[in-house]
N, C-alpha and C. Protein backbone atom coordinates (compact mmCIF):
# COMPACT_ATOMS: atom_id res chain seq x y z
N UNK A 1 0.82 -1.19 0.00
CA UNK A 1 0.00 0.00 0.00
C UNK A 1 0.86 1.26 0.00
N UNK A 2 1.99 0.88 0.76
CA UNK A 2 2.81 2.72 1.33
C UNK A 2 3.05 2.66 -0.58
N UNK A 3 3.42 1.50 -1.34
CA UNK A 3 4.44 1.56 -2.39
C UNK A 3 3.65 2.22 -3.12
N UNK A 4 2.55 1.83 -3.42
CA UNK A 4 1.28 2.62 -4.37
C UNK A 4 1.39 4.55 -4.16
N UNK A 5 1.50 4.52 -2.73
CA UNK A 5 1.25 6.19 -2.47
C UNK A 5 2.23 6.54 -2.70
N UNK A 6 3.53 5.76 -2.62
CA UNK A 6 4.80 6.75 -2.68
C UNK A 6 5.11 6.81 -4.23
N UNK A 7 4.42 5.88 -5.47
CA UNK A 7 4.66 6.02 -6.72
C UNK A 7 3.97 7.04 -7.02
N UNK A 8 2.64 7.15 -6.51
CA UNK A 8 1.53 8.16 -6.93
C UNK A 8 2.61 9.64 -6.65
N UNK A 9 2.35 9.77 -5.03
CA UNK A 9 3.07 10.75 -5.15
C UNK A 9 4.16 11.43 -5.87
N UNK A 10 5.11 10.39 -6.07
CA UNK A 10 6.85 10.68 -7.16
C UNK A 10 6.39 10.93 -8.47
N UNK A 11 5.18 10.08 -9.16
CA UNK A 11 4.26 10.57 -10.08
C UNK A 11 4.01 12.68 -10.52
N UNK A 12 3.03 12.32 -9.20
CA UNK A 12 2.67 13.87 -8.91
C UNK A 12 4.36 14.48 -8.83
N UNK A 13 5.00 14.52 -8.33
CA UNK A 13 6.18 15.57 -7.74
C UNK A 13 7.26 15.30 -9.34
N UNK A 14 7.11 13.88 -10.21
CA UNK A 14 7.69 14.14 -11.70
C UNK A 14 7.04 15.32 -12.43
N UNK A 15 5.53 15.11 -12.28
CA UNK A 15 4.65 16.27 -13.84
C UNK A 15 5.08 17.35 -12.62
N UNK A 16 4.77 17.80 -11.01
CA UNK A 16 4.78 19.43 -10.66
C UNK A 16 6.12 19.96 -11.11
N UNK A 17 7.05 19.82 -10.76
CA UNK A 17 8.78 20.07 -11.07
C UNK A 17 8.60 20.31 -12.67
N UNK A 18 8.18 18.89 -13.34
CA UNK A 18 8.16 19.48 -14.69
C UNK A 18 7.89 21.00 -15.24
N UNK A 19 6.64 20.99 -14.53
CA UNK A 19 5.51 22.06 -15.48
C UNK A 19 6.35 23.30 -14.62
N UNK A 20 7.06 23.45 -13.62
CA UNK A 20 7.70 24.12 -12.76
C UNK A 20 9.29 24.24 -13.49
N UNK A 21 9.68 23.48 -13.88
CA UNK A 21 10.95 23.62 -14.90
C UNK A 21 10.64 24.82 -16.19
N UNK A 22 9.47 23.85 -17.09
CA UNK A 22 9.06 24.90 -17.93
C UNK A 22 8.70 25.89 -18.05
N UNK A 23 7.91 26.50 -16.68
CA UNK A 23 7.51 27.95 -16.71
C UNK A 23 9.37 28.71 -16.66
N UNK A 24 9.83 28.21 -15.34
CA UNK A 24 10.76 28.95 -15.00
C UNK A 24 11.59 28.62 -16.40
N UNK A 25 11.97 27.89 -17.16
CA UNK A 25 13.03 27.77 -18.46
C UNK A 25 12.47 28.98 -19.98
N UNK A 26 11.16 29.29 -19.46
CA UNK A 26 10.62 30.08 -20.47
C UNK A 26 11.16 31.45 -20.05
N UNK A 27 11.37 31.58 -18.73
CA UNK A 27 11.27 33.01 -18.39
C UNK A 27 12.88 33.03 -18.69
N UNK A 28 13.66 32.33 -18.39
CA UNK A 28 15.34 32.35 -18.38
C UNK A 28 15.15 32.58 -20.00
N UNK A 29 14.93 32.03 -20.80
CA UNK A 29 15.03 31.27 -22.26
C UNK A 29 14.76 32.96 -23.01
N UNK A 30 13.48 32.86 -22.77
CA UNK A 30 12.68 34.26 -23.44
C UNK A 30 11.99 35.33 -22.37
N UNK A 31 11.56 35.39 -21.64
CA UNK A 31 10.51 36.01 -21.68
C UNK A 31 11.43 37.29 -20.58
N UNK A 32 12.31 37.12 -20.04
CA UNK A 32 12.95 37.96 -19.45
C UNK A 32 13.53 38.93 -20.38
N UNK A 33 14.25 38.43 -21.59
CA UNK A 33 15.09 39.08 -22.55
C UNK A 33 14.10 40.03 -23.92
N UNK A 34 12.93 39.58 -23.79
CA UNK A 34 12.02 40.27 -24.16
C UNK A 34 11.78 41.38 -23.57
N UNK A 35 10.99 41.26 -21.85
CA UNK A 35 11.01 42.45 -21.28
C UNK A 35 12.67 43.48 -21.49
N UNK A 36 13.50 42.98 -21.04
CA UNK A 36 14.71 43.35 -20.95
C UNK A 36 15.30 44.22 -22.64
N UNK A 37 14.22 43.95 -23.58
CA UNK A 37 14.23 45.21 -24.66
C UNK A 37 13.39 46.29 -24.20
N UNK A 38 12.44 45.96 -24.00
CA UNK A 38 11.35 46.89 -23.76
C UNK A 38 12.29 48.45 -22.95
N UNK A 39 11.91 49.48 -23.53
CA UNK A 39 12.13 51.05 -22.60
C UNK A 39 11.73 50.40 -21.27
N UNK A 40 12.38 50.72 -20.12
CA UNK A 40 12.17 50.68 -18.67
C UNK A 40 11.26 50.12 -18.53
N UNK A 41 10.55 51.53 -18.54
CA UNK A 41 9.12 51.52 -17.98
C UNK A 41 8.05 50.52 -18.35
N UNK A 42 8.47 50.45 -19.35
CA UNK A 42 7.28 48.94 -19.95
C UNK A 42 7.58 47.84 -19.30
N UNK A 43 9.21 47.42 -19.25
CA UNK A 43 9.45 46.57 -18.75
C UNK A 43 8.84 46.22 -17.26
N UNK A 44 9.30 46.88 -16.34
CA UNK A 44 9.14 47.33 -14.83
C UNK A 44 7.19 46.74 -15.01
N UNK A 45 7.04 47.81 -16.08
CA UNK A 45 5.55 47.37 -15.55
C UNK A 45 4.62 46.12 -16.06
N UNK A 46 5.45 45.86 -17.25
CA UNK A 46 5.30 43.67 -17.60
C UNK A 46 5.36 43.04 -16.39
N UNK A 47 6.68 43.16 -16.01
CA UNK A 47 6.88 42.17 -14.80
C UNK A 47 6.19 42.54 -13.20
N UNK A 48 5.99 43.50 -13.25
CA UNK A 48 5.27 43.92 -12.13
C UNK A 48 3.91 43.34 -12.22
N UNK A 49 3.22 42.93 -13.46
CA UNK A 49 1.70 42.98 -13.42
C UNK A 49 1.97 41.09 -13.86
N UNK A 50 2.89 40.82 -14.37
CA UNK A 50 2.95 39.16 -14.25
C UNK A 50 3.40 38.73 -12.79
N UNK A 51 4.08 39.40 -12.06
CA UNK A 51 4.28 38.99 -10.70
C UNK A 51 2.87 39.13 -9.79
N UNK A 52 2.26 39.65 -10.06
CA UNK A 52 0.96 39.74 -9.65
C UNK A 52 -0.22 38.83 -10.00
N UNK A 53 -0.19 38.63 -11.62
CA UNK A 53 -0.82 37.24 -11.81
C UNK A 53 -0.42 35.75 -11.53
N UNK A 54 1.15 35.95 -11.49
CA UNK A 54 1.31 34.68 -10.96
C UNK A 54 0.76 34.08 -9.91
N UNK A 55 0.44 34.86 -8.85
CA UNK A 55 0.15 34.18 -7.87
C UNK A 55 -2.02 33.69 -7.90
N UNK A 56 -1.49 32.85 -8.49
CA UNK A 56 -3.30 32.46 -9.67
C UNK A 56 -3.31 31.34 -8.63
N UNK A 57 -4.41 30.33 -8.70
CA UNK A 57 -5.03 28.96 -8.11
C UNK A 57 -4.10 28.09 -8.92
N UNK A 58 -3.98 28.14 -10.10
CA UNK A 58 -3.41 26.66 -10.54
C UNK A 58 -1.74 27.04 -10.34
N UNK A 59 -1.53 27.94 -10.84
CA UNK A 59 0.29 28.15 -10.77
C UNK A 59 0.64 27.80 -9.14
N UNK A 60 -0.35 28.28 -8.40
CA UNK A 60 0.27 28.27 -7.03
C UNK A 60 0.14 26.54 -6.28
N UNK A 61 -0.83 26.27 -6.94
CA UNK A 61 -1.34 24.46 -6.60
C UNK A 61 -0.12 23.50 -7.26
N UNK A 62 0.33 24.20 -8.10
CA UNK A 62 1.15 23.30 -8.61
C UNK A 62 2.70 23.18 -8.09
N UNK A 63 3.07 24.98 -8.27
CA UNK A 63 4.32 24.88 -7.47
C UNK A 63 4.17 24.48 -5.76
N UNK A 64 3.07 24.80 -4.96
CA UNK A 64 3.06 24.93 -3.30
C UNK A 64 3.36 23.31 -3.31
N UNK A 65 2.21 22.46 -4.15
CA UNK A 65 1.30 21.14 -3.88
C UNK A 65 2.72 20.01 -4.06
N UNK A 66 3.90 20.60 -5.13
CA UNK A 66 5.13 20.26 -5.35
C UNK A 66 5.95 20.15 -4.35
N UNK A 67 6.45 21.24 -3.63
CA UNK A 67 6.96 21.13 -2.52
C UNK A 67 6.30 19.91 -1.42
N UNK A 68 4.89 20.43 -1.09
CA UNK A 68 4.40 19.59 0.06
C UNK A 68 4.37 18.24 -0.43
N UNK A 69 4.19 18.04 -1.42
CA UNK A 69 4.31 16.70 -2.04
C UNK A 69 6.16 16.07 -1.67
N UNK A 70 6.85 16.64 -2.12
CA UNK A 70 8.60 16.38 -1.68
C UNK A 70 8.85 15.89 -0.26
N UNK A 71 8.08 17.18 0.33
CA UNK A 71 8.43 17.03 2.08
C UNK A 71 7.81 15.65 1.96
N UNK A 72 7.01 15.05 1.67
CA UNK A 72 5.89 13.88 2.29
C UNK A 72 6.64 12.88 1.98
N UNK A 73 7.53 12.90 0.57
CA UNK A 73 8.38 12.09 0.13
C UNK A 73 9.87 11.80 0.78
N UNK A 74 9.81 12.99 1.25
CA UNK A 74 11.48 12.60 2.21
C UNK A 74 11.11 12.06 3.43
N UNK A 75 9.86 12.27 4.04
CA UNK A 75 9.54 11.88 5.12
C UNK A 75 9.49 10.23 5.23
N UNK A 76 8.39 10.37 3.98
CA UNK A 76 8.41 8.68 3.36
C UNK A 76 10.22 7.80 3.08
N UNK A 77 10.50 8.70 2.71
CA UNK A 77 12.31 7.77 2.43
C UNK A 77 13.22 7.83 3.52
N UNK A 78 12.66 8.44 4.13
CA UNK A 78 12.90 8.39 5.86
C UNK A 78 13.49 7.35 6.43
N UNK A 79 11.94 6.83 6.20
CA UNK A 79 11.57 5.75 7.07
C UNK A 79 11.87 4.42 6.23
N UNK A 80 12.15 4.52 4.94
CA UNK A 80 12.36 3.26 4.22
C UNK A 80 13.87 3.34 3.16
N UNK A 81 14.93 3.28 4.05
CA UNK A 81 16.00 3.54 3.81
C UNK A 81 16.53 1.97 2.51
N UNK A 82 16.00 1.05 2.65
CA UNK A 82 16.16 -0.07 1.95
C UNK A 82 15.53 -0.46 0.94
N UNK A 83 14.88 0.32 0.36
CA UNK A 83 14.50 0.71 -0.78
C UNK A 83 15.39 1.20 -1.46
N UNK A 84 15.22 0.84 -2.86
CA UNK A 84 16.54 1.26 -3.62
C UNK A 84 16.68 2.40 -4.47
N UNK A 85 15.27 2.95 -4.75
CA UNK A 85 14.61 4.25 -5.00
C UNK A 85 14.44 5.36 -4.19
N UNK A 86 14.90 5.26 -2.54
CA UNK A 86 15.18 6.15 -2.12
C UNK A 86 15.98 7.21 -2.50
N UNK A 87 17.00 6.65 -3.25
CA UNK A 87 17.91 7.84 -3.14
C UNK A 87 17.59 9.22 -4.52
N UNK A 88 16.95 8.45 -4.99
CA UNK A 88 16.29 9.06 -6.26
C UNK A 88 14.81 10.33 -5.93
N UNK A 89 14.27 9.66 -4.64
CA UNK A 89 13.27 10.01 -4.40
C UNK A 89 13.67 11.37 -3.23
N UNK A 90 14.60 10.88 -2.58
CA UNK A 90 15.11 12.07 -1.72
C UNK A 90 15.71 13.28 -2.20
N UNK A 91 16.52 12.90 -3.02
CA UNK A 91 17.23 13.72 -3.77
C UNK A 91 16.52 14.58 -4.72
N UNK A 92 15.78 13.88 -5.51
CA UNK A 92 14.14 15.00 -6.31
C UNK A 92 13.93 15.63 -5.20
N UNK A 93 13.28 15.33 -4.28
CA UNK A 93 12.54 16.22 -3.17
C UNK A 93 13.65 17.25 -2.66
N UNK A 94 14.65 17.25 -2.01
CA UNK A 94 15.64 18.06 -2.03
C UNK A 94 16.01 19.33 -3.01
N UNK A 95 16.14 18.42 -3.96
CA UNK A 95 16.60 19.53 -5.35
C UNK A 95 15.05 20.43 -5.11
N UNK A 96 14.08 19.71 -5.41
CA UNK A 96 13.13 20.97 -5.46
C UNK A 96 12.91 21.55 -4.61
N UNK A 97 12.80 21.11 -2.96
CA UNK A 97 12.71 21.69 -2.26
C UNK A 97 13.43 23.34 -2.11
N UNK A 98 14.48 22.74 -2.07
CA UNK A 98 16.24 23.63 -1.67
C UNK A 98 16.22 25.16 -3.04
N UNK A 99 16.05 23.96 -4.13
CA UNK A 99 16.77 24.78 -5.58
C UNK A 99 15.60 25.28 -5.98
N UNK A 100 14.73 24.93 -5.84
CA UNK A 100 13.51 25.94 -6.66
C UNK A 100 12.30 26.89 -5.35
N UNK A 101 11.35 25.65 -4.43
CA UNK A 101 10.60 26.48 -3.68
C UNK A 101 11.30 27.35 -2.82
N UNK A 102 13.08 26.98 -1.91
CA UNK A 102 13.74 27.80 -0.92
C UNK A 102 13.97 28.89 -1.98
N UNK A 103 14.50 28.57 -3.10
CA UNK A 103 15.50 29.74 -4.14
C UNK A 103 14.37 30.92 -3.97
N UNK A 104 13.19 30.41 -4.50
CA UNK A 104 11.77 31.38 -4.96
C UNK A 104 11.72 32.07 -4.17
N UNK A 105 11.29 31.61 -2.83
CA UNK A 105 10.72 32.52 -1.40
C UNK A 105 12.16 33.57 -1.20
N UNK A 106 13.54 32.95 -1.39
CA UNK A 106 14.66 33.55 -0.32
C UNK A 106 15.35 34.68 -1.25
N UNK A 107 15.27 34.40 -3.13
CA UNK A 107 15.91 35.08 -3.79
C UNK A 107 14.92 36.25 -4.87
N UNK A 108 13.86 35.76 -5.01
CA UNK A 108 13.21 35.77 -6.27
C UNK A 108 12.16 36.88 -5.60
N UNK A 109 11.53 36.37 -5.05
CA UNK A 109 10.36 36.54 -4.24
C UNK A 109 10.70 37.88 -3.81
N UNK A 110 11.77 38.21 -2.76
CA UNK A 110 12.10 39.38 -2.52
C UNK A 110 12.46 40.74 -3.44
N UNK A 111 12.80 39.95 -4.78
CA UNK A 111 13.37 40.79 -6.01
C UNK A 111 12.49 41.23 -6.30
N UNK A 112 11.33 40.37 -6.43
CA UNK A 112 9.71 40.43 -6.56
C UNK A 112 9.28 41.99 -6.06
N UNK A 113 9.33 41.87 -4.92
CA UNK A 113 8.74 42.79 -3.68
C UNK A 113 9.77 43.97 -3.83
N UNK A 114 10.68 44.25 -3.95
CA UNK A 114 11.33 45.51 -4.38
C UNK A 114 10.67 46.17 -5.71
N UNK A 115 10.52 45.20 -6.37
CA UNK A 115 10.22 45.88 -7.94
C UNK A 115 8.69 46.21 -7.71
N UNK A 116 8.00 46.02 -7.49
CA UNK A 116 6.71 46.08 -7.22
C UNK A 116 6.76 47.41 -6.44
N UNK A 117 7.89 48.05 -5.25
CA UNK A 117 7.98 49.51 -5.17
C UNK A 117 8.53 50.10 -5.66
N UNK A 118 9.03 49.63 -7.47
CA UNK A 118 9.57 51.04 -8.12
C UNK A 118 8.47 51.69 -8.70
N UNK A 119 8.81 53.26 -9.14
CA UNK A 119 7.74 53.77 -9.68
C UNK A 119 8.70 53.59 -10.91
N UNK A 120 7.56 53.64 -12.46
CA UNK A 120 8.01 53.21 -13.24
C UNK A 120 8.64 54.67 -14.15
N UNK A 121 8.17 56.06 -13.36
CA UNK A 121 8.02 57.21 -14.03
C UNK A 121 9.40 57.54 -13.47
N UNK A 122 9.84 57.05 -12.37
CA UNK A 122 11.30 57.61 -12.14
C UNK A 122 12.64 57.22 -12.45
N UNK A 123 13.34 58.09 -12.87
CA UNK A 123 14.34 57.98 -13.46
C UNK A 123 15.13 56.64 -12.98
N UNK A 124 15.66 56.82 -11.88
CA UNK A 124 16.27 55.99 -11.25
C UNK A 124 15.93 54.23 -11.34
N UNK A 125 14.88 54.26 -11.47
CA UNK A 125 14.06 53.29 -11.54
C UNK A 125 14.62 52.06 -13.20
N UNK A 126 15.17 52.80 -13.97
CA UNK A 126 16.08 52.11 -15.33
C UNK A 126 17.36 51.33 -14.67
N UNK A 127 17.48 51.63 -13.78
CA UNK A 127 19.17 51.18 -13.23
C UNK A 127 18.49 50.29 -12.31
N UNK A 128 17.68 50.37 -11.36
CA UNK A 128 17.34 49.12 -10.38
C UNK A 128 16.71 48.04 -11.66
N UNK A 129 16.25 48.60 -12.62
CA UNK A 129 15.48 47.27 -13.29
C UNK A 129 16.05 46.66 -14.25
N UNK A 130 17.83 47.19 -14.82
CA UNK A 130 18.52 46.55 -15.22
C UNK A 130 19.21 45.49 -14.40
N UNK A 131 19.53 46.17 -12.64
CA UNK A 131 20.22 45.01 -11.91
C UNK A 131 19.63 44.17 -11.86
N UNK A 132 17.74 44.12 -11.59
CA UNK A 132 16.77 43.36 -10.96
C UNK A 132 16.89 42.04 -11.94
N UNK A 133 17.06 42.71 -13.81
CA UNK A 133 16.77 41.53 -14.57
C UNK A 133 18.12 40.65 -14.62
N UNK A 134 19.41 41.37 -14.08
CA UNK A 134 20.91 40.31 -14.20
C UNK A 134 20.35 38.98 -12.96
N UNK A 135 20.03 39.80 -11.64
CA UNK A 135 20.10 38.89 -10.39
C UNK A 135 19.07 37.94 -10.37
N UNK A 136 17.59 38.57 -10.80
CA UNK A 136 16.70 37.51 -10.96
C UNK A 136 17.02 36.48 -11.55
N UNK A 137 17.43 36.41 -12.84
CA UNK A 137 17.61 35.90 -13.97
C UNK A 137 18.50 34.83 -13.88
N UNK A 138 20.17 35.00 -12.82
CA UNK A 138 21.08 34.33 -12.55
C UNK A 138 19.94 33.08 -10.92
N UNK A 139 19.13 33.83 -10.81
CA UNK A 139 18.55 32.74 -9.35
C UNK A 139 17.44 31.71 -10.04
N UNK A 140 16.65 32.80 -11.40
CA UNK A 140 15.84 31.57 -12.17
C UNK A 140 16.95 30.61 -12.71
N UNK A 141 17.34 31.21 -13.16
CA UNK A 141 18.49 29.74 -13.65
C UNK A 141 18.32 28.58 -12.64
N UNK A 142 19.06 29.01 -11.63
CA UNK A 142 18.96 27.97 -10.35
C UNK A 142 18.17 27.41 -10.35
N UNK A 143 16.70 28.11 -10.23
CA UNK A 143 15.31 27.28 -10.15
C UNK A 143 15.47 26.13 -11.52
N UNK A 144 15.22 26.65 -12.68
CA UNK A 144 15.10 26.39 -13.52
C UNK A 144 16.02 24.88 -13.52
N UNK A 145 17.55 24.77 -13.48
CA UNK A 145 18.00 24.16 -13.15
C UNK A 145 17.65 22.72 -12.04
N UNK A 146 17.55 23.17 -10.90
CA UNK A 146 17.02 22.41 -9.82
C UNK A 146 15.52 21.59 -10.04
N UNK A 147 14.41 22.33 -10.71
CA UNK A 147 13.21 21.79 -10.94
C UNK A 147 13.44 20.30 -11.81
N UNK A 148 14.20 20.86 -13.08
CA UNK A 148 14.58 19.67 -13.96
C UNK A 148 14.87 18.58 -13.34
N UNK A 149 16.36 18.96 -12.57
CA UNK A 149 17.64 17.66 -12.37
C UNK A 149 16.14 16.85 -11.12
N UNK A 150 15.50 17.71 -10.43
CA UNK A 150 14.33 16.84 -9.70
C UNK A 150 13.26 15.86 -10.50
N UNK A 151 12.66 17.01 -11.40
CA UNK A 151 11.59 15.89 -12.71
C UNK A 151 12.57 14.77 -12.72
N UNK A 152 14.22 14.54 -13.09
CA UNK A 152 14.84 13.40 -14.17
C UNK A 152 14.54 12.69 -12.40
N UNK A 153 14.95 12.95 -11.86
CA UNK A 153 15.33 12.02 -10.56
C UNK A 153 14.29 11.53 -10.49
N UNK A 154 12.85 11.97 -10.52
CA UNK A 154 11.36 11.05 -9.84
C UNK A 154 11.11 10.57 -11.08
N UNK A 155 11.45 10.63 -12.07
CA UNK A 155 11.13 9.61 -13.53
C UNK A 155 12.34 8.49 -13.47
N UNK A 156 13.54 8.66 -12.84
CA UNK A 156 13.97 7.55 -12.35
C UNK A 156 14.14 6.49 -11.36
N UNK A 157 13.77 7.43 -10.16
CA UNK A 157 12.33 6.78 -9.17
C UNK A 157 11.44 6.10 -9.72
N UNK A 158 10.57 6.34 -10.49
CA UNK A 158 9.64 5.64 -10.88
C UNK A 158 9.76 4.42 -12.10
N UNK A 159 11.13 4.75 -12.18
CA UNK A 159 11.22 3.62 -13.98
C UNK A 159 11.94 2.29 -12.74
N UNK A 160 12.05 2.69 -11.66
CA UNK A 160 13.21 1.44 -10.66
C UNK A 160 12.01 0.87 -9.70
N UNK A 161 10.98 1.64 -9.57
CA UNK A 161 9.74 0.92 -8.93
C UNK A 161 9.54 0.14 -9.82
């Protein structure tokens, strides 16, 4: 029975990481370097009004439900060290944990919340939103990074069940 929930779950925590790889690989890939033409002010105020929709029912179910899904999984590999898919299963949960939901809240999130008090009419405001798009951009990586190397790990979790 635990084996059923812990595939289901590694299941669930392969597609969340995924779809969590791809948003964040779009924004590294394109969608940053797009804004990042745009005059300032457009920019500043793209990302200001997508940081605001992000936080939607499904984007947030998927990345939160990801994490809590991981924790449940390390908890689970915890306790079942002789399993041979543990290490696959811990290590996904880790990577996403650490590299994408910690990165988000500790790096991103805050970059978030600064930019959201620039005004877009002030001058000054071109120079914070050139640094904003180097630093963000170098921590999505990370995410971006970390979400993946987690998806490959619970699809190899699951190909050893």
């Amino acid at each position: 029975m635990i084996e059923k929930i812990t595939s289901l779950l590694t299941l669930f925590a392969a597609l969340g990481s995924g779809l969590i790889a791809g948003t964040f690989f779009a924004f590294s890939a394109f969608v940053m370097n797009a804004l990042a033409r745009l005059p300032s002010h457009q920019g500043i105020a793209a990302m200001q009004s997508i940081n605001i929709v992000v936080l939607n029912r499904l984007f947030l179910t998927v990345f939160t439900g990801t994490a809590v899904v991981s924790f449940i999984l390390i908890l689970i590999s915890l306790f079942n060290w002789k399993d041979t898919d543990v290490v696959f299963i811990l290590s996904g949960s880790l990577l996403y944990l650490l590299g994408s939901f910690l990165v988000t809240g500790v790096c991103n999130v805050p970059l978030n919340d600064s930019l959201a008090n620039l005004d877009v009419k002030d001058a000054a405001s071109a120079t914070q939103w050139k640094e904003y798009i180097v630093i963000w951009k170098a921590w999505n990586h990370v995410r971006t990074i970390a979400s993946l190397a987690a998806m490959v790990l619970f699809i190899l979790a699951l190909w050893r069940i």
